[in-house]
Protein backbone atom coordinates (compact mmCIF):
# COMPACT_ATOMS: atom_id res chain seq x y z
CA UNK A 1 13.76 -56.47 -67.10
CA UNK A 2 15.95 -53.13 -67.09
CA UNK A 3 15.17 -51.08 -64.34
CA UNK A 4 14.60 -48.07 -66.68
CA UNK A 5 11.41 -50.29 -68.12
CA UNK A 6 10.21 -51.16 -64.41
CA UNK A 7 10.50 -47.28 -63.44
CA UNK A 8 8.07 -46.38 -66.75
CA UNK A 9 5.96 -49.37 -65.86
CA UNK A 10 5.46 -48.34 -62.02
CA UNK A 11 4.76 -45.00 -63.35
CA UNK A 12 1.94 -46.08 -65.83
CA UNK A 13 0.55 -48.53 -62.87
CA UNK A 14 0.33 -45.21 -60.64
CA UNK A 15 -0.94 -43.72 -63.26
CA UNK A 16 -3.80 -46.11 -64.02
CA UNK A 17 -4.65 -46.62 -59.98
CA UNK A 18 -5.24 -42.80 -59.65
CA UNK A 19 -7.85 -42.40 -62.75
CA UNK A 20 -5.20 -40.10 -64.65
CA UNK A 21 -5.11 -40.55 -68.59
CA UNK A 22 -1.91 -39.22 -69.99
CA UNK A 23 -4.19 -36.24 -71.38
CA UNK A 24 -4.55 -35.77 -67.76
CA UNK A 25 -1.14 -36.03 -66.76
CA UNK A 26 -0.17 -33.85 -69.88
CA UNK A 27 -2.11 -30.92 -68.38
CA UNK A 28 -0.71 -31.13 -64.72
CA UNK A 29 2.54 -30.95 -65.54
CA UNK A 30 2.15 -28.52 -69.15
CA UNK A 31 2.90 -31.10 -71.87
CA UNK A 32 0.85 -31.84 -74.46
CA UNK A 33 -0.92 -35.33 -74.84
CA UNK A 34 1.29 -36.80 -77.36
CA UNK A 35 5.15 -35.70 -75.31
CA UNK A 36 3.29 -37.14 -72.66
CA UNK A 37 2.62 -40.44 -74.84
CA UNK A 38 6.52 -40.14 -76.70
CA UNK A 39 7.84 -39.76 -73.12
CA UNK A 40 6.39 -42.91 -72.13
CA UNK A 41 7.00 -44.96 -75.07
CA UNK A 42 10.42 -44.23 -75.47
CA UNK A 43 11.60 -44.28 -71.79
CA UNK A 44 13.14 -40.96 -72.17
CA UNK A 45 12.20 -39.34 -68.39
CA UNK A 46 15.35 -36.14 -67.61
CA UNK A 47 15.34 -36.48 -63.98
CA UNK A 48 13.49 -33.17 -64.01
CA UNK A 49 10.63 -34.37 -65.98
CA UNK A 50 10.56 -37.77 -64.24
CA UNK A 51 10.21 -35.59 -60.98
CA UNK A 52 7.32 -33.07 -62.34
CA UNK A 53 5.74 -36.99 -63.35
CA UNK A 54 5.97 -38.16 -59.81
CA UNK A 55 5.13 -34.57 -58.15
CA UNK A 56 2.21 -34.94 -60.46
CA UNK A 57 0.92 -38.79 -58.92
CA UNK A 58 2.00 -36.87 -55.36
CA UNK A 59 4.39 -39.71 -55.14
CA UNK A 60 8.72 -38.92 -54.92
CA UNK A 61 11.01 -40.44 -57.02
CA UNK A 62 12.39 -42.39 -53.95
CA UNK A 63 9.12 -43.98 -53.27
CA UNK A 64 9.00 -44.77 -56.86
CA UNK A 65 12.14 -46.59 -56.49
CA UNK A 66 11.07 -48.03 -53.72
CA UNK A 67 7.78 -49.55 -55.36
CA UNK A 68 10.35 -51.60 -57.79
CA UNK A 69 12.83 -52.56 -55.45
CA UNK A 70 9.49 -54.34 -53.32
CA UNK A 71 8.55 -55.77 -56.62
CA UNK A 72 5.61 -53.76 -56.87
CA UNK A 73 6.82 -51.93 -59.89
């Protein structure tokens, strides 16, 4: 699996273990529900969105690196 795909796929697995709905998501971080949704779908994180993401599931981008490196991502 490309790590791009296992960085969107920890993301979503945060995102499901906090509660948070990409409506929910959207709204933390001022997107709307659907550039959440495209975002997600087609892997397509800037670094400063993919931060705003993390800052948003209080987690840092290292950590999120981290949770795919341990195989947890």
């Amino acid at each position: 699996m490309d790590e791009t795909r296992q960085l969107v796929d920890a993301l979503k697995r945060c995102l499901k273990m906090r509660g948070l709905t990409y409506r929910s998501l959207a709204d933390r971080i001022g997107l709307s529900e659907a550039s959440v949704k495209r975002i997600f779908s087609e892997r397509s994180f800037t670094l400063r969105r993919l931060e705003q993401v993390c800052g948003a599931l209080d987690i840092s981008m290292a950590e999120l690196v981290r949770m795919v490196d341990r195989g947890n991502g």
